[in-house]
C-alpha atoms as a PDB file:
ATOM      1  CA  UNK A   1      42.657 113.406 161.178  1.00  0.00           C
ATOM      2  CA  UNK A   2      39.052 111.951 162.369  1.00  0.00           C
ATOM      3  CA  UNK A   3      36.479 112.929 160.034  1.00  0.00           C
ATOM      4  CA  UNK A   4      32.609 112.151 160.959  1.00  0.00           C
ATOM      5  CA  UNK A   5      29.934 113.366 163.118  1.00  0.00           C
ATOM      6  CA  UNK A   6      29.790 112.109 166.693  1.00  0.00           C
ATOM      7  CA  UNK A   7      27.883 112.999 169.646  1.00  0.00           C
ATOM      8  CA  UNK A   8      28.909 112.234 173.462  1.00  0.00           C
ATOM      9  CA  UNK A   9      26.026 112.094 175.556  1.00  0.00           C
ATOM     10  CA  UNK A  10      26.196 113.272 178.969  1.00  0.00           C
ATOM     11  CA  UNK A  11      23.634 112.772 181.672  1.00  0.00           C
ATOM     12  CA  UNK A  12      23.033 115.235 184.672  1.00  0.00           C
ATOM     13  CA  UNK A  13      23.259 114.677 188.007  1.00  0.00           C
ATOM     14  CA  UNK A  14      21.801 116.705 191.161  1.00  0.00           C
ATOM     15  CA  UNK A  15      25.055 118.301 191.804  1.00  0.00           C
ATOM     16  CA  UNK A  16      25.281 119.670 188.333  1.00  0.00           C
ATOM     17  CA  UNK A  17      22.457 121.928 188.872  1.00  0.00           C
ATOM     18  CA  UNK A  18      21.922 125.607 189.464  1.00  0.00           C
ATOM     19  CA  UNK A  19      20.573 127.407 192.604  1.00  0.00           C
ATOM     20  CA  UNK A  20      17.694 127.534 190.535  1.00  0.00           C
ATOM     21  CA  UNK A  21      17.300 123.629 189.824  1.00  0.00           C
ATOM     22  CA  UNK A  22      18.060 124.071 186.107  1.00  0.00           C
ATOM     23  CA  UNK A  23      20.980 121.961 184.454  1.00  0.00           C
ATOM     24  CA  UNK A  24      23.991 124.047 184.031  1.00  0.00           C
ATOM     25  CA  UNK A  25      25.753 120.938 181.877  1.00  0.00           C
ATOM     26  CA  UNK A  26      23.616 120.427 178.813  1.00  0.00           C
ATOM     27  CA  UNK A  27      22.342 116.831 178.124  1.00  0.00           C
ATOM     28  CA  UNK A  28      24.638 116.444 174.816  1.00  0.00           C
ATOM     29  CA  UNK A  29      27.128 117.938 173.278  1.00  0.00           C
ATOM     30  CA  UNK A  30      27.189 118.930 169.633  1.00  0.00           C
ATOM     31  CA  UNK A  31      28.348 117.158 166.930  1.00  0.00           C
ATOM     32  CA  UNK A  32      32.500 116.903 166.116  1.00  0.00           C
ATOM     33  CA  UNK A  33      33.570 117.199 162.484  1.00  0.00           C
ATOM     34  CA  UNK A  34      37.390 116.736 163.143  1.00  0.00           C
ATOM     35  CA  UNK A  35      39.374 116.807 165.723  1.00  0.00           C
ATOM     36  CA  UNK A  36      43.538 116.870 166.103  1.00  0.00           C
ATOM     37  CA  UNK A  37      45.687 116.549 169.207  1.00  0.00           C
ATOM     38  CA  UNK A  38      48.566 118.745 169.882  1.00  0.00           C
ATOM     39  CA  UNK A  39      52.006 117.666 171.235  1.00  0.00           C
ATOM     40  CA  UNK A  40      51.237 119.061 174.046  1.00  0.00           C
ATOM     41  CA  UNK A  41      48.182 117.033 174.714  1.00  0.00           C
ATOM     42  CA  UNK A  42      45.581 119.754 173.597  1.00  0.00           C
ATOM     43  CA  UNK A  43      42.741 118.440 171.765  1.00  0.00           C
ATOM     44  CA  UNK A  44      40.935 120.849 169.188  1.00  0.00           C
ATOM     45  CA  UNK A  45      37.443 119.802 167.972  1.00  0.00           C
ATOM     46  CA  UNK A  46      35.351 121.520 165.376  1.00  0.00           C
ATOM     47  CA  UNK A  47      31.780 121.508 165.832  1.00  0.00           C
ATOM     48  CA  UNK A  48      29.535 121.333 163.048  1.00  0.00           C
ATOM     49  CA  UNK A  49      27.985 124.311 162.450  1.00  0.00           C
ATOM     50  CA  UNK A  50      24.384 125.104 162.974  1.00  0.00           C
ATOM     51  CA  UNK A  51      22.376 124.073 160.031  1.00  0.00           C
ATOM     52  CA  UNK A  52      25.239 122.141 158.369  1.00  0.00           C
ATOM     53  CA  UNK A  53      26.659 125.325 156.645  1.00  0.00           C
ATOM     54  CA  UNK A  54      29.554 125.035 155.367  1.00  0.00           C
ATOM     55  CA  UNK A  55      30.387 128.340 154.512  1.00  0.00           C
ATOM     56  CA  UNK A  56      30.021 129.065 158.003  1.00  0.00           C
ATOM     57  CA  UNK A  57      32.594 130.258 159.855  1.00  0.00           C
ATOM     58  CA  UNK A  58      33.836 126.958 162.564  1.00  0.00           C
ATOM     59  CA  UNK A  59      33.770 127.209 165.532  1.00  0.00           C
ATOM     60  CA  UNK A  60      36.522 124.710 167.828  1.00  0.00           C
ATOM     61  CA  UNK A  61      36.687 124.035 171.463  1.00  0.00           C
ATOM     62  CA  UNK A  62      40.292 123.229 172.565  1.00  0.00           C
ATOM     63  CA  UNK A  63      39.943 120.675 175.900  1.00  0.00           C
ATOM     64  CA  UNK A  64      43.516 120.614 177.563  1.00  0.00           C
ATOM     65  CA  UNK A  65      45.191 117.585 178.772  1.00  0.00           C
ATOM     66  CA  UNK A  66      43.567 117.143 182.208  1.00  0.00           C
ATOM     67  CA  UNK A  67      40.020 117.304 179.980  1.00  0.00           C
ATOM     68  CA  UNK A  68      39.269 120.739 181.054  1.00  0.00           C
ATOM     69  CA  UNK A  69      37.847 122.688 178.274  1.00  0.00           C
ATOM     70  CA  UNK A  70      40.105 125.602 178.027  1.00  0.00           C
ATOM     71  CA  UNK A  71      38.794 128.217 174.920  1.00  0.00           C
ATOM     72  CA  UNK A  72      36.546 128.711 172.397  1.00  0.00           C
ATOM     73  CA  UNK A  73      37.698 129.832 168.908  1.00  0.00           C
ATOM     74  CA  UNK A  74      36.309 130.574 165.602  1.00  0.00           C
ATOM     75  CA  UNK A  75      38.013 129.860 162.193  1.00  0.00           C
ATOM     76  CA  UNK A  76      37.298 132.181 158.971  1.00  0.00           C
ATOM     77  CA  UNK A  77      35.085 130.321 156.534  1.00  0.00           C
ATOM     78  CA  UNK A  78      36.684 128.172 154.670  1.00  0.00           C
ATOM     79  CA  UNK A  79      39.344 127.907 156.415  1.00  0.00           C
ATOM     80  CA  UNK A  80      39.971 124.292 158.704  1.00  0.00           C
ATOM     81  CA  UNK A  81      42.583 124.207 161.637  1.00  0.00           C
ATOM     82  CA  UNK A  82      44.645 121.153 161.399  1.00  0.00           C
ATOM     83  CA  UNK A  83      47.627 121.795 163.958  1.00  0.00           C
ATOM     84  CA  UNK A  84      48.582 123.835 167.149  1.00  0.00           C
ATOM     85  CA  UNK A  85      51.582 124.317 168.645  1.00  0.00           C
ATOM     86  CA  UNK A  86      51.814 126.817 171.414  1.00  0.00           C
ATOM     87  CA  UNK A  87      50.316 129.663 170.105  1.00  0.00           C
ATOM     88  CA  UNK A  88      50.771 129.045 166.718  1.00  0.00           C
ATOM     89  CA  UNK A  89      47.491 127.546 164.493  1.00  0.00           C
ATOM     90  CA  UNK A  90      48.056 126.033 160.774  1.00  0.00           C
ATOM     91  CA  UNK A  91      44.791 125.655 158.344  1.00  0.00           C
ATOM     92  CA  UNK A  92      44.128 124.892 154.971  1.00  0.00           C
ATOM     93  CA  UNK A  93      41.960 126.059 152.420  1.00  0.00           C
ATOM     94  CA  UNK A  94      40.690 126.552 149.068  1.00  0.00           C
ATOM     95  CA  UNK A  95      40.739 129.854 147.068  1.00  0.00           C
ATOM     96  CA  UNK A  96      37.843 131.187 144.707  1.00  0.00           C
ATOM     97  CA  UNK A  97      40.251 129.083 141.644  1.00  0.00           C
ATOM     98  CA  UNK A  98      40.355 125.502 144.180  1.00  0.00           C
ATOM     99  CA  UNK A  99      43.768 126.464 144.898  1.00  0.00           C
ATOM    100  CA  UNK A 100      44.756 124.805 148.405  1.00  0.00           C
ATOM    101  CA  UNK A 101      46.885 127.123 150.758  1.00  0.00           C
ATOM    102  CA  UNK A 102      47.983 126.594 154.005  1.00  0.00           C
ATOM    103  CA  UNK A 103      47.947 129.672 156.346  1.00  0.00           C
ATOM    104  CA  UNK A 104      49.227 130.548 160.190  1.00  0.00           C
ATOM    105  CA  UNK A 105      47.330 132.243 162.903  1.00  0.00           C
ATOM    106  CA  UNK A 106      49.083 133.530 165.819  1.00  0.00           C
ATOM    107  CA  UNK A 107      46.254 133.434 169.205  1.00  0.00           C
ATOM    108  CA  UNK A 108      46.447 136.281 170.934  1.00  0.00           C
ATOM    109  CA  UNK A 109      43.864 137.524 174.090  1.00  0.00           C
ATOM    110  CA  UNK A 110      40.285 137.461 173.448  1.00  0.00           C
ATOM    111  CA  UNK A 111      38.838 140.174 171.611  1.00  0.00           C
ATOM    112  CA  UNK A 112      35.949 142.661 173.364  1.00  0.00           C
END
């Protein structure tokens, strides 16, 4: 697993405008805290959370193969995806004690 903060800059051009002349493709993206890449050639980054909190709850951005970002997806605080398979997600975390566990998520459609 990649660990670090990274940016990848990304500059606009006139056909990635609006009809209203504003950028619809930001100029950077936010930082990546980890990342992993699924067998099936998914690859999940976490974003560091706003203000660096790391009780906050993580948000990832899983980009398909073809580099198409495909869903957003938050993960309970504390908790840190580290594999996919499917629709099957394994994390890790730490109880109140600094017990490590390792827990499964099954994704299911988006919530209203």
């Amino acid at each position: 697993m990649t660990r670090g903060s990274a940016f990848c800059p990304r500059t606009a051009n006139s056909s990635d405008t609006s009809a209203t002349g504003e950028s619809i493709i930001p100029g950077y993206y936010p930082p990546v805290r980890s990342l992993f890449v699924t067998h099936e050639g998914r690859v999940w980054l976490r974003l560091d959370s706003e203000g660096g909190d790391d009780d906050a709850a993580d948000e990832w951005v899983v980009v398909g193969p073809d580099g198409t970002p495909e869903f957003r997806i938050g993960a309970p605080p504390g908790v840190t995806f580290k594999a996919a398979h499917g629709d099957r997600v394994w994390g890790t975390g730490k109880t109140e004690m600094d017990i490590p566990y390792i827990v499964l998520y099954e994704l299911g459609p988006a919530r209203n």
